[in-house]
PDBML (XML) file of the C-alpha atoms, coordinates in Angstrom:
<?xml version="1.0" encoding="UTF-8" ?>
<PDBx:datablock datablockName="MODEL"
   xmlns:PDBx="http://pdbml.pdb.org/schema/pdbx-v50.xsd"
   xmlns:xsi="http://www.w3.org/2001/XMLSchema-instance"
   xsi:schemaLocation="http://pdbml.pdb.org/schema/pdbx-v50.xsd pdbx-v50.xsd">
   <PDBx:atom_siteCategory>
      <PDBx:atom_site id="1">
         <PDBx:B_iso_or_equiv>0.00</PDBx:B_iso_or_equiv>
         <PDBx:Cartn_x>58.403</PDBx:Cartn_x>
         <PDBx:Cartn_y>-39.090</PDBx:Cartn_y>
         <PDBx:Cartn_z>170.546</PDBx:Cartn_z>
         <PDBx:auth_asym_id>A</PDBx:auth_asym_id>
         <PDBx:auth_atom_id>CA</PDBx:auth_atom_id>
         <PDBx:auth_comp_id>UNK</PDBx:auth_comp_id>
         <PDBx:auth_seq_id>1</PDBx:auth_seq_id>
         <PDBx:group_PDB>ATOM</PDBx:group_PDB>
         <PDBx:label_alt_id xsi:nil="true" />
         <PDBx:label_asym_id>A</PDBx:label_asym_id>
         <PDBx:label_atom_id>CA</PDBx:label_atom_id>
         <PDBx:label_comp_id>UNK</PDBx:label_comp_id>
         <PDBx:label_entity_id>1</PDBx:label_entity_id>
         <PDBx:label_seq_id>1</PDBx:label_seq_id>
         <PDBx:occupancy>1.00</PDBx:occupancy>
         <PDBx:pdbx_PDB_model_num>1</PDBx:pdbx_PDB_model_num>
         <PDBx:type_symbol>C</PDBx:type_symbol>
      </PDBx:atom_site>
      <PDBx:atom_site id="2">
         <PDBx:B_iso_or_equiv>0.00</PDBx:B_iso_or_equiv>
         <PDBx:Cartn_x>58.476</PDBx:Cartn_x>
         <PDBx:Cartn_y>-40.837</PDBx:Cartn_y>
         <PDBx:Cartn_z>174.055</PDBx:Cartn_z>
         <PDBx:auth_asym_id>A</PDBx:auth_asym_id>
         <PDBx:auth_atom_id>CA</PDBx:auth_atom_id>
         <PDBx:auth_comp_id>UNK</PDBx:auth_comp_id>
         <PDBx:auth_seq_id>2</PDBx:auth_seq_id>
         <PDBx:group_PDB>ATOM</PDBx:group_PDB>
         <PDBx:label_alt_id xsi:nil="true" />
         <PDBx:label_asym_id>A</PDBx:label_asym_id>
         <PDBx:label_atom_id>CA</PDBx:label_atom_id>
         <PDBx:label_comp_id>UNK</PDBx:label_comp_id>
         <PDBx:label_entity_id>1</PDBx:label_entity_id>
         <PDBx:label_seq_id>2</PDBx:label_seq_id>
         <PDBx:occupancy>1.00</PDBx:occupancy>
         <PDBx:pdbx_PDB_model_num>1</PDBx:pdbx_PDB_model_num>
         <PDBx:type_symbol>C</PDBx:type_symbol>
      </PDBx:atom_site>
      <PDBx:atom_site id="3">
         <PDBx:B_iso_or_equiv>0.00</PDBx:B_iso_or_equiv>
         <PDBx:Cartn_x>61.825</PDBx:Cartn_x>
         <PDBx:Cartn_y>-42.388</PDBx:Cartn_y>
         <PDBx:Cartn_z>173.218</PDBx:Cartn_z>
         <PDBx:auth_asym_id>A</PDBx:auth_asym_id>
         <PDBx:auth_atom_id>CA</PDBx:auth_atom_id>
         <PDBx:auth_comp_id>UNK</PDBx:auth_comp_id>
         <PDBx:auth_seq_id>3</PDBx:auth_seq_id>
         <PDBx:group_PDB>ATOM</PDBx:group_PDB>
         <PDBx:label_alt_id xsi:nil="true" />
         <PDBx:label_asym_id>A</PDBx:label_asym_id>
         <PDBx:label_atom_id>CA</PDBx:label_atom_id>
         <PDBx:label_comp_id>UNK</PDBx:label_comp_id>
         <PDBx:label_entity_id>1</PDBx:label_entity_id>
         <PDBx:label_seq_id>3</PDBx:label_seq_id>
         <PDBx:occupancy>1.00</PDBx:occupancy>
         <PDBx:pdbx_PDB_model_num>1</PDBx:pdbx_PDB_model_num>
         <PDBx:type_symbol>C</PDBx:type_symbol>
      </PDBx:atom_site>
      <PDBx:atom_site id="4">
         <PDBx:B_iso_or_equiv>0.00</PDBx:B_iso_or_equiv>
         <PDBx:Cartn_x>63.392</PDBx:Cartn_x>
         <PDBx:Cartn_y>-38.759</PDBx:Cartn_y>
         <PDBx:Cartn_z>173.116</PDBx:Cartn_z>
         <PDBx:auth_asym_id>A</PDBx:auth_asym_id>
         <PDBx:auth_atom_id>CA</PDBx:auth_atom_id>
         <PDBx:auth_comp_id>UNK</PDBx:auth_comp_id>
         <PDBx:auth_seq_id>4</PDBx:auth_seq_id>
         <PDBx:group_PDB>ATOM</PDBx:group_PDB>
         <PDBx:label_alt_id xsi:nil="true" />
         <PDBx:label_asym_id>A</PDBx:label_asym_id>
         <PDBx:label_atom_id>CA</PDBx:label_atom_id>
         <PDBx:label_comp_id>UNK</PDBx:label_comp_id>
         <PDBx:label_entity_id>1</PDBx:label_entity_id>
         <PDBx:label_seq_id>4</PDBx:label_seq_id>
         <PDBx:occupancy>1.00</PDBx:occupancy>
         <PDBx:pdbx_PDB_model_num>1</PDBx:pdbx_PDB_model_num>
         <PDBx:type_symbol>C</PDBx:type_symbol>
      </PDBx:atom_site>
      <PDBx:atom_site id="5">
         <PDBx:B_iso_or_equiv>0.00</PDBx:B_iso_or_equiv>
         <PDBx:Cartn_x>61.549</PDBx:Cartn_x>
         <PDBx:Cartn_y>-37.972</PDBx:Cartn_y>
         <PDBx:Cartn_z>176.112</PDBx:Cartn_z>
         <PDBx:auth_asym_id>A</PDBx:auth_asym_id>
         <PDBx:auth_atom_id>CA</PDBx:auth_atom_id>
         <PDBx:auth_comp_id>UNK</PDBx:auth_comp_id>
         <PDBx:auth_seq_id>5</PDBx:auth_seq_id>
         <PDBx:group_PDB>ATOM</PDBx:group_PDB>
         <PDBx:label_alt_id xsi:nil="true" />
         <PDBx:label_asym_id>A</PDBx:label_asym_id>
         <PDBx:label_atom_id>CA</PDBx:label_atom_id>
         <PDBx:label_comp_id>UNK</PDBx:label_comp_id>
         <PDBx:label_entity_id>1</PDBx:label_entity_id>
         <PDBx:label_seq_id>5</PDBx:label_seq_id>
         <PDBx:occupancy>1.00</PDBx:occupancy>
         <PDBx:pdbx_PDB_model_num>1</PDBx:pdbx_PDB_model_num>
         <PDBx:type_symbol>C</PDBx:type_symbol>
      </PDBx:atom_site>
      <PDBx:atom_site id="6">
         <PDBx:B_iso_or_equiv>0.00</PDBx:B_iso_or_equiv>
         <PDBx:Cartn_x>62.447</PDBx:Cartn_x>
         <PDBx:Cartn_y>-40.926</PDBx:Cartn_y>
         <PDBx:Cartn_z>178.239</PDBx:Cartn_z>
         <PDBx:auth_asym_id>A</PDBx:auth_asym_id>
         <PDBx:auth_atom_id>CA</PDBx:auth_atom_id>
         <PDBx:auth_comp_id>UNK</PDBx:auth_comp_id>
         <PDBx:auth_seq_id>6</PDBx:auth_seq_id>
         <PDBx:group_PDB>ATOM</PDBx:group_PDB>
         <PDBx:label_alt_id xsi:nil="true" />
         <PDBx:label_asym_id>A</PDBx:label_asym_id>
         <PDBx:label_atom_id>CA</PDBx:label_atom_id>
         <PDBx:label_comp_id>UNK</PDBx:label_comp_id>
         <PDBx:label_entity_id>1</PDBx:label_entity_id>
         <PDBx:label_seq_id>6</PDBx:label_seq_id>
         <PDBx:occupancy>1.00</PDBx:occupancy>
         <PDBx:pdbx_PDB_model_num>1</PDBx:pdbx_PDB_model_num>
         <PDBx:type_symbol>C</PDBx:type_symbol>
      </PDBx:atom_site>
      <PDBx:atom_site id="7">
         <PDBx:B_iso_or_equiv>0.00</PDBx:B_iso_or_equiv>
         <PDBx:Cartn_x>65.645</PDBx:Cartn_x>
         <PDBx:Cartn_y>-42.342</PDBx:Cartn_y>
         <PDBx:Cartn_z>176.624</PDBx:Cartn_z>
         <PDBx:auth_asym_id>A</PDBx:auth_asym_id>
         <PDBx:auth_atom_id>CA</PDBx:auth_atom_id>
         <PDBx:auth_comp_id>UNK</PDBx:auth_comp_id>
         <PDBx:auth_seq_id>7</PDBx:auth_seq_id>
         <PDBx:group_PDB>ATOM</PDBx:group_PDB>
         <PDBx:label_alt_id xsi:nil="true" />
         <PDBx:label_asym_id>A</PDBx:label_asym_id>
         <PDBx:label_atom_id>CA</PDBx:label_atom_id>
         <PDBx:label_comp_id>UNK</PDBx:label_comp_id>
         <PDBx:label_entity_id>1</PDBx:label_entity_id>
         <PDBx:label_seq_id>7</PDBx:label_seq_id>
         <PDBx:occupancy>1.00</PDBx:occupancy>
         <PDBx:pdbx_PDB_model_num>1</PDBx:pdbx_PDB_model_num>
         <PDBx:type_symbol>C</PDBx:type_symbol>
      </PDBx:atom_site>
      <PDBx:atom_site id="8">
         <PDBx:B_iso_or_equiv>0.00</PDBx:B_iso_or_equiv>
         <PDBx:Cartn_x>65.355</PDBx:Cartn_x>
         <PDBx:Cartn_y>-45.390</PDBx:Cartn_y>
         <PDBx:Cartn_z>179.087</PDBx:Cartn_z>
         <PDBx:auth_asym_id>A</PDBx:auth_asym_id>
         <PDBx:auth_atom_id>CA</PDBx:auth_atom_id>
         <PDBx:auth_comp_id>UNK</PDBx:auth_comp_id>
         <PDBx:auth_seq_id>8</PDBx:auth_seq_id>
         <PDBx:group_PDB>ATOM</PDBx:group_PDB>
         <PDBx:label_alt_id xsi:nil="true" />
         <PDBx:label_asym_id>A</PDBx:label_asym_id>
         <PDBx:label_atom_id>CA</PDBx:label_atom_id>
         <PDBx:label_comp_id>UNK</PDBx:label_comp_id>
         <PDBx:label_entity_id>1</PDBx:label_entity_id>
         <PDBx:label_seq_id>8</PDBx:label_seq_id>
         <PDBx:occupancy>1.00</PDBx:occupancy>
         <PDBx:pdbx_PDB_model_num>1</PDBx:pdbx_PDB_model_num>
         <PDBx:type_symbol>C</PDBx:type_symbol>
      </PDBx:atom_site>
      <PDBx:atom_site id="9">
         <PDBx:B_iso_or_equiv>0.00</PDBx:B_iso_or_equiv>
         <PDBx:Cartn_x>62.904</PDBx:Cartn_x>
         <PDBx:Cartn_y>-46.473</PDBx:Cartn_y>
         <PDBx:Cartn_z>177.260</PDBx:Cartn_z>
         <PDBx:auth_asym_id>A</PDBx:auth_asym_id>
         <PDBx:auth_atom_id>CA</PDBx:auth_atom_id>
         <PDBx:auth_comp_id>UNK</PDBx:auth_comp_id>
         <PDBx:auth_seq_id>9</PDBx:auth_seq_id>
         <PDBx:group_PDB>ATOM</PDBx:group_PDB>
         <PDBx:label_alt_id xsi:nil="true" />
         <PDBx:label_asym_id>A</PDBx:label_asym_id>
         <PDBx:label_atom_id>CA</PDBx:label_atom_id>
         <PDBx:label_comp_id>UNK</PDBx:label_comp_id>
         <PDBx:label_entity_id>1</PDBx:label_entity_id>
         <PDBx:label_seq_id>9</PDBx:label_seq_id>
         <PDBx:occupancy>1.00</PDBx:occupancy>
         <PDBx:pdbx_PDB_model_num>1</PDBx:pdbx_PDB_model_num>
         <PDBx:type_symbol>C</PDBx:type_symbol>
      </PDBx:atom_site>
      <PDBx:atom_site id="10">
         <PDBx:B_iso_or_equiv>0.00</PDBx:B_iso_or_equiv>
         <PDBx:Cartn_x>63.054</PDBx:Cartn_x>
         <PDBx:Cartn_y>-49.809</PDBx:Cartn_y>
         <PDBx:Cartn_z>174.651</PDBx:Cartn_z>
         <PDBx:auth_asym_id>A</PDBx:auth_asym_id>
         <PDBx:auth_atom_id>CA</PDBx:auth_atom_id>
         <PDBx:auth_comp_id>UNK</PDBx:auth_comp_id>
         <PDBx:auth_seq_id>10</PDBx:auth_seq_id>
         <PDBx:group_PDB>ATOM</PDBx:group_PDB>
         <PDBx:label_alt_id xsi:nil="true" />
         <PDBx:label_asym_id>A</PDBx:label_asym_id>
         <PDBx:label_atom_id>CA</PDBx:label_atom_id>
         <PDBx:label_comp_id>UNK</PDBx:label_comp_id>
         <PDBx:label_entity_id>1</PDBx:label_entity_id>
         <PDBx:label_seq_id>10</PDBx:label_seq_id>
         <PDBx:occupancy>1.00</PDBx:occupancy>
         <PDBx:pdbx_PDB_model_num>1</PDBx:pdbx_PDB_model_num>
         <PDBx:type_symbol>C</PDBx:type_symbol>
      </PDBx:atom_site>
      <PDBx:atom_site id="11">
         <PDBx:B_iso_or_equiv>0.00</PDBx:B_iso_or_equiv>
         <PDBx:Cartn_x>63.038</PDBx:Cartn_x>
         <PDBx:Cartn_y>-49.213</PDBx:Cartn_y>
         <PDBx:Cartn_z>170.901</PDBx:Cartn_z>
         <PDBx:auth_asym_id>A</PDBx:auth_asym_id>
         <PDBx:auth_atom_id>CA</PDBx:auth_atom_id>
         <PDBx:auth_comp_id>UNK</PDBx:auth_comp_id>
         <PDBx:auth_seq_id>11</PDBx:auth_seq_id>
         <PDBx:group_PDB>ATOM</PDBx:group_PDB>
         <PDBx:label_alt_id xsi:nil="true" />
         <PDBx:label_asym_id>A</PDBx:label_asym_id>
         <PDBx:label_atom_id>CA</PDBx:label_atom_id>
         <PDBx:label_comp_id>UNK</PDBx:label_comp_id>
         <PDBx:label_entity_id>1</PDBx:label_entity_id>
         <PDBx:label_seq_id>11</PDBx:label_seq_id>
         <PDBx:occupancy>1.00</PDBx:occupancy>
         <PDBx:pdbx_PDB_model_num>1</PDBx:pdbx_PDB_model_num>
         <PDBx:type_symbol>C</PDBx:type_symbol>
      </PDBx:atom_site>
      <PDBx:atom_site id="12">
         <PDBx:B_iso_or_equiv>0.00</PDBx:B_iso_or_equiv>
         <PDBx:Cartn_x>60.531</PDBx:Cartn_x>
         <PDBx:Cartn_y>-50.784</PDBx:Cartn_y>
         <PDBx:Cartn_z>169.256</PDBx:Cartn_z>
         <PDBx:auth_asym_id>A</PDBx:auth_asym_id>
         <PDBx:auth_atom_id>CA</PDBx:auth_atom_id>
         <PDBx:auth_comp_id>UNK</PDBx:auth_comp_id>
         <PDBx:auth_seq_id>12</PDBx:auth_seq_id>
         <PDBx:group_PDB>ATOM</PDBx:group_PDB>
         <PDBx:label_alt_id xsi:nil="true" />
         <PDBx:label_asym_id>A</PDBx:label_asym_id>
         <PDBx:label_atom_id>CA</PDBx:label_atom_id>
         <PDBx:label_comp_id>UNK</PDBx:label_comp_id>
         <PDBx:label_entity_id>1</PDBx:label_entity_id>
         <PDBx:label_seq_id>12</PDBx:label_seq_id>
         <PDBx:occupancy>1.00</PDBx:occupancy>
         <PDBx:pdbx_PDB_model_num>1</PDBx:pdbx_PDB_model_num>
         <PDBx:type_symbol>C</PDBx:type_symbol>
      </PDBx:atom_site>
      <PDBx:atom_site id="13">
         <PDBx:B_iso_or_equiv>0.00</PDBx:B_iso_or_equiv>
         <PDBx:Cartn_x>60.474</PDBx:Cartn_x>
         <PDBx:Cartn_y>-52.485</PDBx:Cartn_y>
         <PDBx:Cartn_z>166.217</PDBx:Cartn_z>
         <PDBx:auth_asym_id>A</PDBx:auth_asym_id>
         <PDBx:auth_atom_id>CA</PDBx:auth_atom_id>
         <PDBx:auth_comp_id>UNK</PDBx:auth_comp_id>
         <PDBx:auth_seq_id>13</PDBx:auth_seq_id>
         <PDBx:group_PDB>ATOM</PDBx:group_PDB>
         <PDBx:label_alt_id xsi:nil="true" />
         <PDBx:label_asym_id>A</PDBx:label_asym_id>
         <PDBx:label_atom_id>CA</PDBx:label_atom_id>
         <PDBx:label_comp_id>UNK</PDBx:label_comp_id>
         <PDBx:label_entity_id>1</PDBx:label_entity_id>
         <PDBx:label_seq_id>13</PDBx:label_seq_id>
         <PDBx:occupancy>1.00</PDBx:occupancy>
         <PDBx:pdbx_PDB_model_num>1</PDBx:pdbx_PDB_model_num>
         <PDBx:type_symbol>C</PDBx:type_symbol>
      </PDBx:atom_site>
      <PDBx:atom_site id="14">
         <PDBx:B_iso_or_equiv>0.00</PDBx:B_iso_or_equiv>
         <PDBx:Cartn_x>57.214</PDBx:Cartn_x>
         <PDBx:Cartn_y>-51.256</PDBx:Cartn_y>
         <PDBx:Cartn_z>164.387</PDBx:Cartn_z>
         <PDBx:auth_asym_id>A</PDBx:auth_asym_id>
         <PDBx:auth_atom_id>CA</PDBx:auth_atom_id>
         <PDBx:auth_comp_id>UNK</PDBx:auth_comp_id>
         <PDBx:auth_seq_id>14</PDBx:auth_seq_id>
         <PDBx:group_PDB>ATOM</PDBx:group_PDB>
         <PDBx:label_alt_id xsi:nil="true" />
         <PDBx:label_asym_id>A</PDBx:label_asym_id>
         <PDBx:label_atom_id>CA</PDBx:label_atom_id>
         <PDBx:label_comp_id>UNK</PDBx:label_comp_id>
         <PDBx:label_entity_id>1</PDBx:label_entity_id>
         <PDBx:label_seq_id>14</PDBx:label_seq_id>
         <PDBx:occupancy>1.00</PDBx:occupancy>
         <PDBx:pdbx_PDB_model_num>1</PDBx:pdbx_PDB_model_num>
         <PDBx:type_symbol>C</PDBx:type_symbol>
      </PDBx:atom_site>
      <PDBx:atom_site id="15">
         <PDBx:B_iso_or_equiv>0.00</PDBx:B_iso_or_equiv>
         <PDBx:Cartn_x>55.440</PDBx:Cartn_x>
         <PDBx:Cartn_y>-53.642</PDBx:Cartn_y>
         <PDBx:Cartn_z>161.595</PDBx:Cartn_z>
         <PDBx:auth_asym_id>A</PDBx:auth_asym_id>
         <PDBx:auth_atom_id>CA</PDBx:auth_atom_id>
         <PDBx:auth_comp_id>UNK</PDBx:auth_comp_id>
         <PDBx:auth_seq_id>15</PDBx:auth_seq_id>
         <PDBx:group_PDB>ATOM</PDBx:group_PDB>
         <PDBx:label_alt_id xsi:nil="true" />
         <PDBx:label_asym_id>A</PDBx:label_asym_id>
         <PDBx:label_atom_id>CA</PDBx:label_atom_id>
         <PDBx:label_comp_id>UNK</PDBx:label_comp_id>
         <PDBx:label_entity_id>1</PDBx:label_entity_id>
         <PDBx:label_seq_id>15</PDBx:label_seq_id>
         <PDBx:occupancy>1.00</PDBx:occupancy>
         <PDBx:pdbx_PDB_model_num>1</PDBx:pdbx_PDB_model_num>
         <PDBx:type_symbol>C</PDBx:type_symbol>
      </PDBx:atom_site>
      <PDBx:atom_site id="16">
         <PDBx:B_iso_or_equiv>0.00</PDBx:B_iso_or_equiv>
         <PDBx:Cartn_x>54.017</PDBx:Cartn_x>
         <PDBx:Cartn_y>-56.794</PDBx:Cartn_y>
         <PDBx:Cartn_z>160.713</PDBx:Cartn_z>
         <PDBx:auth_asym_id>A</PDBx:auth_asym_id>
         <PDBx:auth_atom_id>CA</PDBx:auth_atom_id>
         <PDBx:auth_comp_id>UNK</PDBx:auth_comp_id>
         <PDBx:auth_seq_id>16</PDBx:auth_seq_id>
         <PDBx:group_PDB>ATOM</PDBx:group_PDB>
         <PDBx:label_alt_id xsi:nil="true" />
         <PDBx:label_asym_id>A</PDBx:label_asym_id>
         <PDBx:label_atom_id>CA</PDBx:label_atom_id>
         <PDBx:label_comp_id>UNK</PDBx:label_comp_id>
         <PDBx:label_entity_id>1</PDBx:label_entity_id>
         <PDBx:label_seq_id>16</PDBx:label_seq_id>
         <PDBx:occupancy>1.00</PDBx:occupancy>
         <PDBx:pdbx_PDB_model_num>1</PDBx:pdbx_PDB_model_num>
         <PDBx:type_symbol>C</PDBx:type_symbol>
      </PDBx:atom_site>
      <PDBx:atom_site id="17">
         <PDBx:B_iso_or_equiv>0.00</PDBx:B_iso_or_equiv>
         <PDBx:Cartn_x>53.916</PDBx:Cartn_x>
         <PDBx:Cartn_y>-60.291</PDBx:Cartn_y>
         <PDBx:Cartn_z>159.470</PDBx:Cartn_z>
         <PDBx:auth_asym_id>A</PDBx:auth_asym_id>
         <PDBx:auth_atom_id>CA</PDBx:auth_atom_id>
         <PDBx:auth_comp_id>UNK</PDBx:auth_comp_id>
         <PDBx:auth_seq_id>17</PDBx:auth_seq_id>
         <PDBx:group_PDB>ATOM</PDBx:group_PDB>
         <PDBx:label_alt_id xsi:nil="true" />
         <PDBx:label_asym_id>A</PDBx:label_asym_id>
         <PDBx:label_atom_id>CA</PDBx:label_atom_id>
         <PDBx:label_comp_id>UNK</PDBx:label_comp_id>
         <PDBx:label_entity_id>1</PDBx:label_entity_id>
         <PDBx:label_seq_id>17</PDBx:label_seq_id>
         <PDBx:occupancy>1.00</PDBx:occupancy>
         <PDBx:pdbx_PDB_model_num>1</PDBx:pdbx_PDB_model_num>
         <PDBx:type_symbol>C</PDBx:type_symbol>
      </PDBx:atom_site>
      <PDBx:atom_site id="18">
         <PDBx:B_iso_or_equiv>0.00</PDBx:B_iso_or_equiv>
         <PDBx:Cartn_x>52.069</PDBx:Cartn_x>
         <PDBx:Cartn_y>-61.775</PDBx:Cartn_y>
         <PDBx:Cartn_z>156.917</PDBx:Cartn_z>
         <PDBx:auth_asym_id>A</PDBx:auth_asym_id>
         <PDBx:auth_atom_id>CA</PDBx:auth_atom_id>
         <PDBx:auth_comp_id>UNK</PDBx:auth_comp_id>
         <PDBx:auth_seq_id>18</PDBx:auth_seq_id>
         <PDBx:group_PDB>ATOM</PDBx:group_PDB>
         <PDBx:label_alt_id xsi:nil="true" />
         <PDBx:label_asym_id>A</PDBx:label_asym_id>
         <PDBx:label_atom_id>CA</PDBx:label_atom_id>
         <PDBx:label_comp_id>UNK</PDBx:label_comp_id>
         <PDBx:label_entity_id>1</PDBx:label_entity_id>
         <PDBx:label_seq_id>18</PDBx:label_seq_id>
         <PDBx:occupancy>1.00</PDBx:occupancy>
         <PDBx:pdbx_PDB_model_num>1</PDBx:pdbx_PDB_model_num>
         <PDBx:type_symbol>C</PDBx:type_symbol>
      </PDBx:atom_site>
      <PDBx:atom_site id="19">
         <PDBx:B_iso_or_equiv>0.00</PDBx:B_iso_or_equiv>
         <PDBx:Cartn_x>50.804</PDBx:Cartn_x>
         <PDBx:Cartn_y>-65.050</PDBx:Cartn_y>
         <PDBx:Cartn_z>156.913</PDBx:Cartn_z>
         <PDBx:auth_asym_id>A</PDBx:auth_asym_id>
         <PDBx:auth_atom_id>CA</PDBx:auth_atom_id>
         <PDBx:auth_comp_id>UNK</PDBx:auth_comp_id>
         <PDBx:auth_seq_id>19</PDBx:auth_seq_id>
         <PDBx:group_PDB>ATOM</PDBx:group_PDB>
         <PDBx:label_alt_id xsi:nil="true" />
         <PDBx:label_asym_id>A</PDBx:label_asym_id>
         <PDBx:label_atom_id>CA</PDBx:label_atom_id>
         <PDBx:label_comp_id>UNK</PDBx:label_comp_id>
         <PDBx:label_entity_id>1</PDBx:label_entity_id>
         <PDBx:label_seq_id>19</PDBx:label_seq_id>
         <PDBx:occupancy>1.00</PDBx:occupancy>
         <PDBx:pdbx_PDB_model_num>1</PDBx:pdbx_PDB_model_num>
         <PDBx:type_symbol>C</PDBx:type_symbol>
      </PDBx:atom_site>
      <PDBx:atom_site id="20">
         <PDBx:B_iso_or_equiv>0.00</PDBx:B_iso_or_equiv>
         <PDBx:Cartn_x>53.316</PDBx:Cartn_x>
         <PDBx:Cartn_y>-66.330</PDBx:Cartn_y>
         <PDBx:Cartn_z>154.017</PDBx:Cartn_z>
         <PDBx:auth_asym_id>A</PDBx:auth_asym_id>
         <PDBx:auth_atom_id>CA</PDBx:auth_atom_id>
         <PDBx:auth_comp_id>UNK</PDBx:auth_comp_id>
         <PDBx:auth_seq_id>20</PDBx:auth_seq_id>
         <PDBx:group_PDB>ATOM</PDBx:group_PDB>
         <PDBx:label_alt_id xsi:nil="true" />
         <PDBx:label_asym_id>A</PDBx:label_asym_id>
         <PDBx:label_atom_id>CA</PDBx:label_atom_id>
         <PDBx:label_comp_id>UNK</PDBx:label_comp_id>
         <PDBx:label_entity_id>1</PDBx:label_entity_id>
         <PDBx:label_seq_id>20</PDBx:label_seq_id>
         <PDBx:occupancy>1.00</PDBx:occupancy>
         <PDBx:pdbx_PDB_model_num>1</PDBx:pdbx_PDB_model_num>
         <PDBx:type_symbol>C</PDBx:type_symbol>
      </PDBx:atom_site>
      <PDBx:atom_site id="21">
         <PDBx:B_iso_or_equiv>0.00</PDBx:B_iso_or_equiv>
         <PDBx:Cartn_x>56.219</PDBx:Cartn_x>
         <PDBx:Cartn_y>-64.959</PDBx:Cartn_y>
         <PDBx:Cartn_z>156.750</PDBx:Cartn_z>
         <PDBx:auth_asym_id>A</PDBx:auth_asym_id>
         <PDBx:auth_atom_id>CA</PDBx:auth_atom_id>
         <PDBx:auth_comp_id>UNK</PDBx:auth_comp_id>
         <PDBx:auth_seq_id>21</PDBx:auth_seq_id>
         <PDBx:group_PDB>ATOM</PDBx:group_PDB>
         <PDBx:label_alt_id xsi:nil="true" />
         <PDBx:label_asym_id>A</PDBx:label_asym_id>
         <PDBx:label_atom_id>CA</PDBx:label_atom_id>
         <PDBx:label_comp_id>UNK</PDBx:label_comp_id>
         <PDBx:label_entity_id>1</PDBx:label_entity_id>
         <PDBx:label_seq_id>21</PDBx:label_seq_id>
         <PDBx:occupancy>1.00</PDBx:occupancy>
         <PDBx:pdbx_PDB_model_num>1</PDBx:pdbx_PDB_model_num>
         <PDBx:type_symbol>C</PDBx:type_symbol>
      </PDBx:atom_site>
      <PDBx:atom_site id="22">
         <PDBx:B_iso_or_equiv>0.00</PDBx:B_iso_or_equiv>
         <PDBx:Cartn_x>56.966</PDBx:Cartn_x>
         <PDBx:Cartn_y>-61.507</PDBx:Cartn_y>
         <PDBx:Cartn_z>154.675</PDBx:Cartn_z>
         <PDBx:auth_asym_id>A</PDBx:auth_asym_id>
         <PDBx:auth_atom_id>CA</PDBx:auth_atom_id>
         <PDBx:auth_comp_id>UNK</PDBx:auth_comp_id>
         <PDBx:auth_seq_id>22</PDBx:auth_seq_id>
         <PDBx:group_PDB>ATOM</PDBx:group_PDB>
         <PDBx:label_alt_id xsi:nil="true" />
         <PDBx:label_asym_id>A</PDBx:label_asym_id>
         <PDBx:label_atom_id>CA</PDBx:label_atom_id>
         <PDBx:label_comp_id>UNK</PDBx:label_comp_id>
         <PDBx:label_entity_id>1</PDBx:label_entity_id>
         <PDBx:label_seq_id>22</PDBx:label_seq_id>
         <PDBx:occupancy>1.00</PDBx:occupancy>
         <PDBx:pdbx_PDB_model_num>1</PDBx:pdbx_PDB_model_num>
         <PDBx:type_symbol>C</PDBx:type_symbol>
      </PDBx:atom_site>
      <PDBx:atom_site id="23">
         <PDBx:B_iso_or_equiv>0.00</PDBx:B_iso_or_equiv>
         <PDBx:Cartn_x>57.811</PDBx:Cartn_x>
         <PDBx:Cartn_y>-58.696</PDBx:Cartn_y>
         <PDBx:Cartn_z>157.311</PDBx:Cartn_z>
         <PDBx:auth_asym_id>A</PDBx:auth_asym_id>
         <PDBx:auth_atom_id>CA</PDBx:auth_atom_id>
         <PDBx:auth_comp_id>UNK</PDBx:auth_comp_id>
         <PDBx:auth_seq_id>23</PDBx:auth_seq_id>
         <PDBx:group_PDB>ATOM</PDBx:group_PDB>
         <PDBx:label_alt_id xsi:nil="true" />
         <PDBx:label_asym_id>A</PDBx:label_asym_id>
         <PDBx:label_atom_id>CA</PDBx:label_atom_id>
         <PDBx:label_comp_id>UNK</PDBx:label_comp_id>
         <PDBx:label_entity_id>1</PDBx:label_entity_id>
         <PDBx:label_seq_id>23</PDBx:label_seq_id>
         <PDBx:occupancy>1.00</PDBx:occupancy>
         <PDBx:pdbx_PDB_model_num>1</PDBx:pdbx_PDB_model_num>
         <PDBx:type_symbol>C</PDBx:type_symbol>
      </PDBx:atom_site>
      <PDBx:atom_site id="24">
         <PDBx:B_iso_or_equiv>0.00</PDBx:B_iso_or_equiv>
         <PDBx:Cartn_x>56.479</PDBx:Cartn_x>
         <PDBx:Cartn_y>-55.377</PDBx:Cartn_y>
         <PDBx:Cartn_z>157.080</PDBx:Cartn_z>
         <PDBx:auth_asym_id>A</PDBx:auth_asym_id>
         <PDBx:auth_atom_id>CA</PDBx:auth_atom_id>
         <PDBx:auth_comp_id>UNK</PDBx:auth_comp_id>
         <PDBx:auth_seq_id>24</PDBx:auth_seq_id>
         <PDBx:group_PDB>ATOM</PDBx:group_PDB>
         <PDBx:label_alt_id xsi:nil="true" />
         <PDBx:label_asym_id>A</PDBx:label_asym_id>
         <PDBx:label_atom_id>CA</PDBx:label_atom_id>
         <PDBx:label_comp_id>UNK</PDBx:label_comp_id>
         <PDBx:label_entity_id>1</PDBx:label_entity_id>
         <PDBx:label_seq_id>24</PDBx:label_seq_id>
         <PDBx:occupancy>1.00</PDBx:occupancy>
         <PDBx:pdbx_PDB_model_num>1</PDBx:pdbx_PDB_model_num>
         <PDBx:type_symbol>C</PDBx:type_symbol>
      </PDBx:atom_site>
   </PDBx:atom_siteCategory>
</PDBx:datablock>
């Protein structure tokens, strides 16, 4: 919701890694 607010600000990617290397 802050990125339609401030447009200047960076996209971020959202997730996680497991151990094995499998993103999320």
């Amino acid at each position: 919701q802050i990125l339609r607010i401030d447009t200047t600000m960076a996209a971020v990617n959202f997730g996680y890694t497991e151990t094995a290397g499998t993103w999320h």
